[in-house]
PDB file of N, CA and C in Angstrom:
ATOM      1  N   UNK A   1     111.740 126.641 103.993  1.00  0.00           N
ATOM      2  CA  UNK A   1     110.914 126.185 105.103  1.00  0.00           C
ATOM      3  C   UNK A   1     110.727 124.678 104.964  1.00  0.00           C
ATOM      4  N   UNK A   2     110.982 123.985 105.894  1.00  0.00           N
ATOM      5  CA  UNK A   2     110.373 123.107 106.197  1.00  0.00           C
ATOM      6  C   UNK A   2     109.385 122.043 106.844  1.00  0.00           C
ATOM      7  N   UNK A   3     108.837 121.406 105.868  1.00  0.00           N
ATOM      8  CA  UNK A   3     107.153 121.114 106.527  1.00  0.00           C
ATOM      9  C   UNK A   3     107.514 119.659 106.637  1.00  0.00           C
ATOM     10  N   UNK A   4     107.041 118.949 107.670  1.00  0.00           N
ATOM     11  CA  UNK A   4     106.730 117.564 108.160  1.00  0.00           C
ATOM     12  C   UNK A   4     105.818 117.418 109.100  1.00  0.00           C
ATOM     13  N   UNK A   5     105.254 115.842 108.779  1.00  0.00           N
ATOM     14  CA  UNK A   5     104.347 115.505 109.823  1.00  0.00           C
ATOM     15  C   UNK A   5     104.528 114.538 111.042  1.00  0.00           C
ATOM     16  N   UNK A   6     106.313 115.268 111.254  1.00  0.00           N
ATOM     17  CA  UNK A   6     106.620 114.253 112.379  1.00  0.00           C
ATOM     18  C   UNK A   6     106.824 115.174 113.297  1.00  0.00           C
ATOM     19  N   UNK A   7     107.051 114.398 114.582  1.00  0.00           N
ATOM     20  CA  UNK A   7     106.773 115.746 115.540  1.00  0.00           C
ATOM     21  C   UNK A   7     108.364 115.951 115.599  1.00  0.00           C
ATOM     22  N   UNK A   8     109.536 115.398 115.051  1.00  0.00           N
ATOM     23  CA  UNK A   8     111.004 116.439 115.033  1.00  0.00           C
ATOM     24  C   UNK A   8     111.843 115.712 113.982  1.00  0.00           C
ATOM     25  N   UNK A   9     112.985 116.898 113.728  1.00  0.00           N
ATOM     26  CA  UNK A   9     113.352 116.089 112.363  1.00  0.00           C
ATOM     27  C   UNK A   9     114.544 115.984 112.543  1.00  0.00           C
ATOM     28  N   UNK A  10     115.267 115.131 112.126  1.00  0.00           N
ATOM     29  CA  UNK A  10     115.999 113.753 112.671  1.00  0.00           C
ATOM     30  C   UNK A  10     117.444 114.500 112.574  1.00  0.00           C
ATOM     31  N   UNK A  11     118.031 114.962 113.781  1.00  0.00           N
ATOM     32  CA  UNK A  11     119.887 115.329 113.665  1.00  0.00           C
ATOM     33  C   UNK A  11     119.413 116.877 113.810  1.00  0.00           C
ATOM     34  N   UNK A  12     118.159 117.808 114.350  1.00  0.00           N
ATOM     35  CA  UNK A  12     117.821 118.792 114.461  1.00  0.00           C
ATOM     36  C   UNK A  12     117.592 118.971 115.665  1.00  0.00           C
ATOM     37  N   UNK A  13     117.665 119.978 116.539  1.00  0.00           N
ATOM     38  CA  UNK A  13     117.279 120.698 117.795  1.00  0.00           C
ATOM     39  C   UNK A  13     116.393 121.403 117.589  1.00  0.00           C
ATOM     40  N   UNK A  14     115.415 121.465 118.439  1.00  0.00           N
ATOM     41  CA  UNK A  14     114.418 122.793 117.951  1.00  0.00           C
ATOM     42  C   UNK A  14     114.347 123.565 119.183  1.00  0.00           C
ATOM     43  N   UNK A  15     113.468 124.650 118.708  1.00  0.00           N
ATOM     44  CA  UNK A  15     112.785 125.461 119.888  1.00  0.00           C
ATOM     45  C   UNK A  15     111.330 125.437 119.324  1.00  0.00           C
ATOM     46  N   UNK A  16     110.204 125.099 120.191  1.00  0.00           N
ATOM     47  CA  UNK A  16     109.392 125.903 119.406  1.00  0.00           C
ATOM     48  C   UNK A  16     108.967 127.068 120.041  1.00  0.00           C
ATOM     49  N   UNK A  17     107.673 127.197 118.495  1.00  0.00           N
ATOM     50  CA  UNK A  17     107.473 128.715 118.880  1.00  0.00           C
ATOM     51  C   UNK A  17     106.088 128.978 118.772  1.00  0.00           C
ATOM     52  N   UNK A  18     105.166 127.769 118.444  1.00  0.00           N
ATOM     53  CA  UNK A  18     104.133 127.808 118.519  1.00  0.00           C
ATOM     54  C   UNK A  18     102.656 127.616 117.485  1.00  0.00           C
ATOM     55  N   UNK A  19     101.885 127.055 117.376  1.00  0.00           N
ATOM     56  CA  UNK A  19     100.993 126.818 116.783  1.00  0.00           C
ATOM     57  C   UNK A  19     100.880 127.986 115.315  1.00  0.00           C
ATOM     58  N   UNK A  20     100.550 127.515 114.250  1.00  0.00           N
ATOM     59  CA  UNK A  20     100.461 128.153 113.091  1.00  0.00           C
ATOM     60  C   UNK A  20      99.448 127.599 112.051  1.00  0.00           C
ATOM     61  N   UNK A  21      99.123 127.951 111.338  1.00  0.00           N
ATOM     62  CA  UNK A  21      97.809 127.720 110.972  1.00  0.00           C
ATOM     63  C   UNK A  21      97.287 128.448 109.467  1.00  0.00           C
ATOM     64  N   UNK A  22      96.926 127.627 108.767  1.00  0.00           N
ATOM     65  CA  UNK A  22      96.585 129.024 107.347  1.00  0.00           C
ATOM     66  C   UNK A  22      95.236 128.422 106.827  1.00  0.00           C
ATOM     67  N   UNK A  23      94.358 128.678 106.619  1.00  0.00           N
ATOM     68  CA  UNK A  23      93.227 128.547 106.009  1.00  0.00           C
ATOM     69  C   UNK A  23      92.464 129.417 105.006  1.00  0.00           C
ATOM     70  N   UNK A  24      91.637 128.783 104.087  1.00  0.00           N
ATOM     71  CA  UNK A  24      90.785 129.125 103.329  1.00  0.00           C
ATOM     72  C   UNK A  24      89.186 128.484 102.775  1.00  0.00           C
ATOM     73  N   UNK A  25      88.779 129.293 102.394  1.00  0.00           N
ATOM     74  CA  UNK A  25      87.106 128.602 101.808  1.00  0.00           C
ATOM     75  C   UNK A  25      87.280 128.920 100.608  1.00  0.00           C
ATOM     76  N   UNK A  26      87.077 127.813  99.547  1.00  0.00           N
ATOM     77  CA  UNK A  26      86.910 127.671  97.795  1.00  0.00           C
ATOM     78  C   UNK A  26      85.651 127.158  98.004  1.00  0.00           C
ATOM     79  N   UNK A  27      84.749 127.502  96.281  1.00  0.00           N
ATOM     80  CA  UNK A  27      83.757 126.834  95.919  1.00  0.00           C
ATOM     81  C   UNK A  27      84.321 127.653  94.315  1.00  0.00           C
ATOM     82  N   UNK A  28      83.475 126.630  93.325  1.00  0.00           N
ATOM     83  CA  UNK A  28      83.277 126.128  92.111  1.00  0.00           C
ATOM     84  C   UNK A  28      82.004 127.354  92.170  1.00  0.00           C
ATOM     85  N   UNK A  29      82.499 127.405  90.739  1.00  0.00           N
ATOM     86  CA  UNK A  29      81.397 128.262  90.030  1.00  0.00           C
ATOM     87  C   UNK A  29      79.970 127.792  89.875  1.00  0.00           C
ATOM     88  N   UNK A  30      78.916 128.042  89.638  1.00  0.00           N
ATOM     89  CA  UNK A  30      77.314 127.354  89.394  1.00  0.00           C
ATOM     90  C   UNK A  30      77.672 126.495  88.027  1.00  0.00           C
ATOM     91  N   UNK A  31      77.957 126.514  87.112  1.00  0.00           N
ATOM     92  CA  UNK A  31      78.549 125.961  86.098  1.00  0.00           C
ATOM     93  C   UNK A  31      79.501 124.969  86.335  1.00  0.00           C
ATOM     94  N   UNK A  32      80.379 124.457  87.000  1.00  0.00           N
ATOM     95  CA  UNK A  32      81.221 124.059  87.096  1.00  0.00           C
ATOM     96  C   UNK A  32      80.600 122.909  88.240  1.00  0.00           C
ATOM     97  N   UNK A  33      79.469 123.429  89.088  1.00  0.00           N
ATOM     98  CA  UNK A  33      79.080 122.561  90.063  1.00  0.00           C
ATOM     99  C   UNK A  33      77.560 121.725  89.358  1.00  0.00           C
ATOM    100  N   UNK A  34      77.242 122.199  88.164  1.00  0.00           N
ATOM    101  CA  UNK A  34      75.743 121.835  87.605  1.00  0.00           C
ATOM    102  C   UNK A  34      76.784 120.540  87.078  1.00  0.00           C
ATOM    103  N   UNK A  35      77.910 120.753  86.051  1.00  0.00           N
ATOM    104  CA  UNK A  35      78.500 119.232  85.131  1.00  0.00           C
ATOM    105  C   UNK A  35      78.738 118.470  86.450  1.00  0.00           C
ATOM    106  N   UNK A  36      79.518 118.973  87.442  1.00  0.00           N
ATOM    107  CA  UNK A  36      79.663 117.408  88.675  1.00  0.00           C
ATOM    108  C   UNK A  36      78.649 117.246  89.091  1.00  0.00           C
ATOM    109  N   UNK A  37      77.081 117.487  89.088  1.00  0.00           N
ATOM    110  CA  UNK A  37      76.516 117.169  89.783  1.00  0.00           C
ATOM    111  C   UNK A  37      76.511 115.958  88.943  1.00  0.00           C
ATOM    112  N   UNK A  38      75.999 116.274  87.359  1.00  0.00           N
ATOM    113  CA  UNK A  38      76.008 114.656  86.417  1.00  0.00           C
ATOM    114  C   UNK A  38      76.592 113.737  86.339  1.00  0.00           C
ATOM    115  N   UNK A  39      78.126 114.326  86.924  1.00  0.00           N
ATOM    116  CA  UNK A  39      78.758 113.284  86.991  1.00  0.00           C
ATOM    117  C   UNK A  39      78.242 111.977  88.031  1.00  0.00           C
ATOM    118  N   UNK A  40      77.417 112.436  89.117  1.00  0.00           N
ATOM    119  CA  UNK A  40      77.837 111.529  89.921  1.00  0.00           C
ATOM    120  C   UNK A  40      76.592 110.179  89.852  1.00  0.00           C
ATOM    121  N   UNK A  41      76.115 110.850  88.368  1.00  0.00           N
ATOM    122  CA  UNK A  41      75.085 109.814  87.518  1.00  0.00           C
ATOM    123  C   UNK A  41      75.840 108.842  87.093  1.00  0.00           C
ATOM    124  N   UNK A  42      76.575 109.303  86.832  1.00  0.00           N
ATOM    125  CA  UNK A  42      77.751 107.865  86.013  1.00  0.00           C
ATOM    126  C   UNK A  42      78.939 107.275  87.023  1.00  0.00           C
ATOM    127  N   UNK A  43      79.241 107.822  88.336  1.00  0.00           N
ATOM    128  CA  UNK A  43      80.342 107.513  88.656  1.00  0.00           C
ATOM    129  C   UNK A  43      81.614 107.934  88.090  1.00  0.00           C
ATOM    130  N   UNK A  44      82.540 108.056  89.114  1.00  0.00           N
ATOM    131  CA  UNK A  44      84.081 108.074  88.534  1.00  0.00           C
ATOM    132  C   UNK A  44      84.345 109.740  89.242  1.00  0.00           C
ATOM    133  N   UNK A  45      85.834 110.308  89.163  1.00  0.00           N
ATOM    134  CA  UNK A  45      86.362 111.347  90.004  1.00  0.00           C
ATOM    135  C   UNK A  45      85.459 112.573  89.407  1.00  0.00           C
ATOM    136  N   UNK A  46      85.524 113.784  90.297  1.00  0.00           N
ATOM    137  CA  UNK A  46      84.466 114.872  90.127  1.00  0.00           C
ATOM    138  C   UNK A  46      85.690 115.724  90.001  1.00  0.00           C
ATOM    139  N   UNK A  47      86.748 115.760  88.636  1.00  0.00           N
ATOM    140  CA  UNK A  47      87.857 116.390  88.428  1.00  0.00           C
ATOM    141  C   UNK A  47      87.800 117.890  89.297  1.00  0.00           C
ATOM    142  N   UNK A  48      86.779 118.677  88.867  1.00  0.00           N
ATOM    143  CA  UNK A  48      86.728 119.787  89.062  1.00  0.00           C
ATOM    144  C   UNK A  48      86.658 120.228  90.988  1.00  0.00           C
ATOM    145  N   UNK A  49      86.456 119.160  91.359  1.00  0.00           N
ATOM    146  CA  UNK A  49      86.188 119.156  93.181  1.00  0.00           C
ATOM    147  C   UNK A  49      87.510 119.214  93.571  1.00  0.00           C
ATOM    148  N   UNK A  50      88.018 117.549  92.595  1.00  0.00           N
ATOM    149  CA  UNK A  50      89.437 117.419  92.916  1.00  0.00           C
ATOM    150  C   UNK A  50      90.614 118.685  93.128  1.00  0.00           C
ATOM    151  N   UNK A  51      90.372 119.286  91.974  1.00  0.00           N
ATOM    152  CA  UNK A  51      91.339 120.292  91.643  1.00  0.00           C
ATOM    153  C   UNK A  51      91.018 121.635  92.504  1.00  0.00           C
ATOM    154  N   UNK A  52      89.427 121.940  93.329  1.00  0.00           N
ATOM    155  CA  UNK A  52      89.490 122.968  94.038  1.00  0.00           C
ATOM    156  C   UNK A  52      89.764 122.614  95.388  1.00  0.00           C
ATOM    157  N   UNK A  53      90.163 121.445  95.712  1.00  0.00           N
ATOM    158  CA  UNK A  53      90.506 121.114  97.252  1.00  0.00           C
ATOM    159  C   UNK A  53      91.986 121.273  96.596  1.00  0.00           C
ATOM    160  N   UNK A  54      92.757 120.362  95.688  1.00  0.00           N
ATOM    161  CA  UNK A  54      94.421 120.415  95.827  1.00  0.00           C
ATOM    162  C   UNK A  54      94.506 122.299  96.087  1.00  0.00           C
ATOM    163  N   UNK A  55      93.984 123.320  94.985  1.00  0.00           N
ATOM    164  CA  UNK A  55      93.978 124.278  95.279  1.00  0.00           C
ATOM    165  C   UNK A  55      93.877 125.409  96.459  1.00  0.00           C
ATOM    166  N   UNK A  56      93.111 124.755  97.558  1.00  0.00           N
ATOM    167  CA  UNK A  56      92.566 125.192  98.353  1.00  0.00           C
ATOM    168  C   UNK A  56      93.565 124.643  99.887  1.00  0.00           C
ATOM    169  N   UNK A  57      94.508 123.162  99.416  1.00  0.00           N
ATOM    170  CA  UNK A  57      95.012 123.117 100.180  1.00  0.00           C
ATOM    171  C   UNK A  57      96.741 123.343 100.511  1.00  0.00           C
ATOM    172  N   UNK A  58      96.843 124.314  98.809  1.00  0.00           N
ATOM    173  CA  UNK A  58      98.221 124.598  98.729  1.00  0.00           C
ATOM    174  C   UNK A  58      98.198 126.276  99.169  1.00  0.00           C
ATOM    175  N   UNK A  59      96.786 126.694  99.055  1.00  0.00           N
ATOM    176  CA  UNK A  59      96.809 127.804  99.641  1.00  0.00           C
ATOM    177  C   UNK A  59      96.950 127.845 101.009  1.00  0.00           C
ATOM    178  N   UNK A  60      95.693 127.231 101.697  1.00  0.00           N
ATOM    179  CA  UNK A  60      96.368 127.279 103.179  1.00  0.00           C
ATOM    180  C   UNK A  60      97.414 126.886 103.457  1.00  0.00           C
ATOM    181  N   UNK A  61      98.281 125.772 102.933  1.00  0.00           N
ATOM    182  CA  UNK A  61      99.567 125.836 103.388  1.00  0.00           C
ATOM    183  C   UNK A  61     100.541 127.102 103.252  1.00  0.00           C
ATOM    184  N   UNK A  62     100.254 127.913 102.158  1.00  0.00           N
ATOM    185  CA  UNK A  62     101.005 129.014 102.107  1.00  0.00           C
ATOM    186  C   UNK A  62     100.821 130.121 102.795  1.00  0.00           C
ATOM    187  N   UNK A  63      99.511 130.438 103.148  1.00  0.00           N
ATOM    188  CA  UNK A  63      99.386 130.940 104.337  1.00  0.00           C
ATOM    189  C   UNK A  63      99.774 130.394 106.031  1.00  0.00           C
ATOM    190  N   UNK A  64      99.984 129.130 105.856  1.00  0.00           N
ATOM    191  CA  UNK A  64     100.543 128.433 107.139  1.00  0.00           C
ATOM    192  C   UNK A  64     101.705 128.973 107.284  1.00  0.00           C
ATOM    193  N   UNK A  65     102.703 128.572 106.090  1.00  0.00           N
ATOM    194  CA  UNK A  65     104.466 128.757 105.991  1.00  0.00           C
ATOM    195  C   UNK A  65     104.438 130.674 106.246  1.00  0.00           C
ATOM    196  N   UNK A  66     103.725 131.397 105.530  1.00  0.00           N
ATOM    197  CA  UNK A  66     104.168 132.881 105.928  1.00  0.00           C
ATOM    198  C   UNK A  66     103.910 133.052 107.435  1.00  0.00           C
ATOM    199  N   UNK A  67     102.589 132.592 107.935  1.00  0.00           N
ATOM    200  CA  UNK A  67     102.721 132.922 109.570  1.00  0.00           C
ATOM    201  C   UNK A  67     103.315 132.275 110.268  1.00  0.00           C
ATOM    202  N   UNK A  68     104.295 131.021 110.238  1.00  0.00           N
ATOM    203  CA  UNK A  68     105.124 130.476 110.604  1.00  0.00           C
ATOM    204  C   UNK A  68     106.865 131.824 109.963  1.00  0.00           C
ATOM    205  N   UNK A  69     107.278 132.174 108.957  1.00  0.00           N
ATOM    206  CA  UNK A  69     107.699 132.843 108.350  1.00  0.00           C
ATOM    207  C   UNK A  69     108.117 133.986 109.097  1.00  0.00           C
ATOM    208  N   UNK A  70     106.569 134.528 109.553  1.00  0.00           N
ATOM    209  CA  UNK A  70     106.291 135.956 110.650  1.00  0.00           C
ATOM    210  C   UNK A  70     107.137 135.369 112.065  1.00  0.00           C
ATOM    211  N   UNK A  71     107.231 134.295 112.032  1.00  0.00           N
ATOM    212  CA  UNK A  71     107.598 134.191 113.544  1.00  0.00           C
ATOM    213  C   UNK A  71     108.931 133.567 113.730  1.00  0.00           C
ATOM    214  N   UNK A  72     109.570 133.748 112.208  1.00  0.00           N
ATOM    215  CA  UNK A  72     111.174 132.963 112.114  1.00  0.00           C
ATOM    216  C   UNK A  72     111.450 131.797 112.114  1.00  0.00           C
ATOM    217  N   UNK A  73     110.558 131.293 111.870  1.00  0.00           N
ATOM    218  CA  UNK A  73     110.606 129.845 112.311  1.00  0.00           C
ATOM    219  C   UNK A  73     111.083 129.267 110.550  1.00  0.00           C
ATOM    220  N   UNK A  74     112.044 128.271 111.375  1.00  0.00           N
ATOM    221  CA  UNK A  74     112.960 127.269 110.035  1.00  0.00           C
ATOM    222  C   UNK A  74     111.819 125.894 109.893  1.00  0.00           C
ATOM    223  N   UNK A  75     110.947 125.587 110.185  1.00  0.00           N
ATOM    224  CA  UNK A  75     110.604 124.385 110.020  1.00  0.00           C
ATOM    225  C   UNK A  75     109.084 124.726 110.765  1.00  0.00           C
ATOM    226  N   UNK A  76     107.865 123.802 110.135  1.00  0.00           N
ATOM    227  CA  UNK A  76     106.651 123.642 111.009  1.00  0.00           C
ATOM    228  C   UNK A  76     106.386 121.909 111.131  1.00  0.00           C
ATOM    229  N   UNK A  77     106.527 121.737 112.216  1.00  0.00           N
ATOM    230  CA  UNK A  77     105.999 120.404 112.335  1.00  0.00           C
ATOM    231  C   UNK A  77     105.118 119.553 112.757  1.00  0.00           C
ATOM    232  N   UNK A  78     104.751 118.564 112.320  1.00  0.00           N
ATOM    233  CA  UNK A  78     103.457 117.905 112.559  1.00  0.00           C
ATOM    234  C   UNK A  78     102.150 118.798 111.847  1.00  0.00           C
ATOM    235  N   UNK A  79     102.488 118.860 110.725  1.00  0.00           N
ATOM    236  CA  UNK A  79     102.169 119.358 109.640  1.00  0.00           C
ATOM    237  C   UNK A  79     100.301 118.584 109.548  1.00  0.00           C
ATOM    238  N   UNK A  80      99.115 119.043 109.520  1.00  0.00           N
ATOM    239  CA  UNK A  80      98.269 118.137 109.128  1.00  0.00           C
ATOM    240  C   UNK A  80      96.899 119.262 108.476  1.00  0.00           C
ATOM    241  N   UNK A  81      95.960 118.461 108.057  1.00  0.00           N
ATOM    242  CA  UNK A  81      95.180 119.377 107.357  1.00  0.00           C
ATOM    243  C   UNK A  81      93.883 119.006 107.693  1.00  0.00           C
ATOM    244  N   UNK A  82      92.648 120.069 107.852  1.00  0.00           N
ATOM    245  CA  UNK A  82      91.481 119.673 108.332  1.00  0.00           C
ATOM    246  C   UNK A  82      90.494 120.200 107.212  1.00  0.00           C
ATOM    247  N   UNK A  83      89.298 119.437 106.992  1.00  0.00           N
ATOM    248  CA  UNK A  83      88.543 120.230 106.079  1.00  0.00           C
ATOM    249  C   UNK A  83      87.153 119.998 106.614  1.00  0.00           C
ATOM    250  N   UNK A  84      85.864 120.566 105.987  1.00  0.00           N
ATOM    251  CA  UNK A  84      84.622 120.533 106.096  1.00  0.00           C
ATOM    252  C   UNK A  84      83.976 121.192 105.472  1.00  0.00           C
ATOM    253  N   UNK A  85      82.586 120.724 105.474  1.00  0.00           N
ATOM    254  CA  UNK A  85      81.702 121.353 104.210  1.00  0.00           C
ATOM    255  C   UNK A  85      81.360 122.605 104.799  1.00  0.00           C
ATOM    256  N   UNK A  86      81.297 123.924 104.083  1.00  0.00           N
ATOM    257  CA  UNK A  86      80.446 125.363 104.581  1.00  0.00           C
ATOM    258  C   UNK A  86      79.342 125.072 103.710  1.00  0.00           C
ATOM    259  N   UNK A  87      79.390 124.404 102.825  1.00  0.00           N
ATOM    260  CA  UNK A  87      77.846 124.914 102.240  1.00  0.00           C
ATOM    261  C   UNK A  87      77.859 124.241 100.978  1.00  0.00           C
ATOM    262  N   UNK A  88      77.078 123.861 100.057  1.00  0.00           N
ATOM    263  CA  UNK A  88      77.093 123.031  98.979  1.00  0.00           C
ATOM    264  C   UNK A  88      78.198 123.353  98.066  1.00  0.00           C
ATOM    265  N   UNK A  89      78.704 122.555  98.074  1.00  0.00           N
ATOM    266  CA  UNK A  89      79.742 123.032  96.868  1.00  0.00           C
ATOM    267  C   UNK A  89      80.998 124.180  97.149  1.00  0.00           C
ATOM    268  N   UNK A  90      81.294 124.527  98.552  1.00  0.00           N
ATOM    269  CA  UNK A  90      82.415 124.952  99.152  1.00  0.00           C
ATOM    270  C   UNK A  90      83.054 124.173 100.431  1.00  0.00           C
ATOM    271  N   UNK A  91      84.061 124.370 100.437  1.00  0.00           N
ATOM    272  CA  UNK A  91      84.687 123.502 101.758  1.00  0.00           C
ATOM    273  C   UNK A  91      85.686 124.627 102.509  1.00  0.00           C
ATOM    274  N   UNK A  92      86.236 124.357 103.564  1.00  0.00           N
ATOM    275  CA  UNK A  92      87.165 125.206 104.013  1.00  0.00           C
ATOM    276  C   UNK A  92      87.974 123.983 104.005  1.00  0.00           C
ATOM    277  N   UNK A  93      89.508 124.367 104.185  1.00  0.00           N
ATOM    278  CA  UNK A  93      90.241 123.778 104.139  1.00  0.00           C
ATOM    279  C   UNK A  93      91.097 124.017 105.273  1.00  0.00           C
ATOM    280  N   UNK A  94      91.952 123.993 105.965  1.00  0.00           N
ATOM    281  CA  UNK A  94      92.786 124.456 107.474  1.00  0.00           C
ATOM    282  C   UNK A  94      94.219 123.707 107.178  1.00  0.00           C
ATOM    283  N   UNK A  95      95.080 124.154 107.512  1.00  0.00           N
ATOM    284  CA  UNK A  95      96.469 123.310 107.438  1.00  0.00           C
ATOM    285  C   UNK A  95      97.080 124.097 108.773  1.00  0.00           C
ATOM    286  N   UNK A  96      97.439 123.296 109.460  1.00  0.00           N
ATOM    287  CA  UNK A  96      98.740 124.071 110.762  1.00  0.00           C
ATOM    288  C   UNK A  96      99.360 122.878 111.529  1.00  0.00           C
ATOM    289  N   UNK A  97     100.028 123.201 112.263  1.00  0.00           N
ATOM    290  CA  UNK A  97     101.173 122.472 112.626  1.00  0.00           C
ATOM    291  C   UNK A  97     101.700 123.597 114.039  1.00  0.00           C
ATOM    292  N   UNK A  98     103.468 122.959 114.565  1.00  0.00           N
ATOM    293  CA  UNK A  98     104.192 124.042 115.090  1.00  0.00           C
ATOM    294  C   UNK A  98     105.384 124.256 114.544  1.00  0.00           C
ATOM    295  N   UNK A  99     105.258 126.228 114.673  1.00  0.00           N
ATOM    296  CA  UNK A  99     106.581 126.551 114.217  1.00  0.00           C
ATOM    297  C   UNK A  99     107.681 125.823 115.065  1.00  0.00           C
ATOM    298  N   UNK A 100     108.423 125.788 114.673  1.00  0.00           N
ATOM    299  CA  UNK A 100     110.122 125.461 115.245  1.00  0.00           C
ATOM    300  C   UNK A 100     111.099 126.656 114.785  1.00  0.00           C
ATOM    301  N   UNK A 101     111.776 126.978 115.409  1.00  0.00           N
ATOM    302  CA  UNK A 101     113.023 127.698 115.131  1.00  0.00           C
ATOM    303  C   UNK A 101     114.190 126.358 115.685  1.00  0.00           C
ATOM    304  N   UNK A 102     115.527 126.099 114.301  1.00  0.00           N
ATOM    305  CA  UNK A 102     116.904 125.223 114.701  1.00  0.00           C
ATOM    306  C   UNK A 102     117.595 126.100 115.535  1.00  0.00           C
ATOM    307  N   UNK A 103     117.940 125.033 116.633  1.00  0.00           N
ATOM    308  CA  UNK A 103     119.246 125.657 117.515  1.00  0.00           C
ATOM    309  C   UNK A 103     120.765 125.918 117.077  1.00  0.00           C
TER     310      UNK A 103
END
């Protein structure tokens, strides 16, 4: 599969086939959210945030690529990702784009 965030990819024909989309909600354990809170006494990255958004946004992409997947599609494009807070210390994350099927 292929993912880009251009709207076509270069020496390709497409068809599309329509909007696709994969999302999820992560949060950090109570433990895990009590040490970042200290951190942000001292400054510097909140590793553990870091690592549940990369997480959170390789999942929705993988849920993006299978329902793109479901619909045959060789490529999703214009690939982009949305996030927001649900609640202290969780975020949702959203990734979608459009399927394409090559001619």
């Amino acid at each position: 599969m292929i993912l880009v965030n251009t709207d076509y990819i270069s020496g390709k024909e497409t068809e599309m086939l329509g909007l696709v989309k994969g999302s999820t909600i992560q949060s950090k354990n109570i433990g895990k959210d009590i040490t970042q809170s200290f951190k942000t006494l001292v400054g510097g990255e909140l590793k553990a945030y870091t690592d549940m958004m990369n997480e959170a946004r390789a999942l929705a992409t993988k849920r993006m690529v299978e329902e793109a997947e479901q619909l045959g599609a060789d490529a999703v494009l214009n690939v982009r990702y949305a996030s927001s807070a649900v609640m202290q210390g969780a975020a949702e994350v959203m990734a979608y784009g459009t399927a394409v099927r090559f001619k």
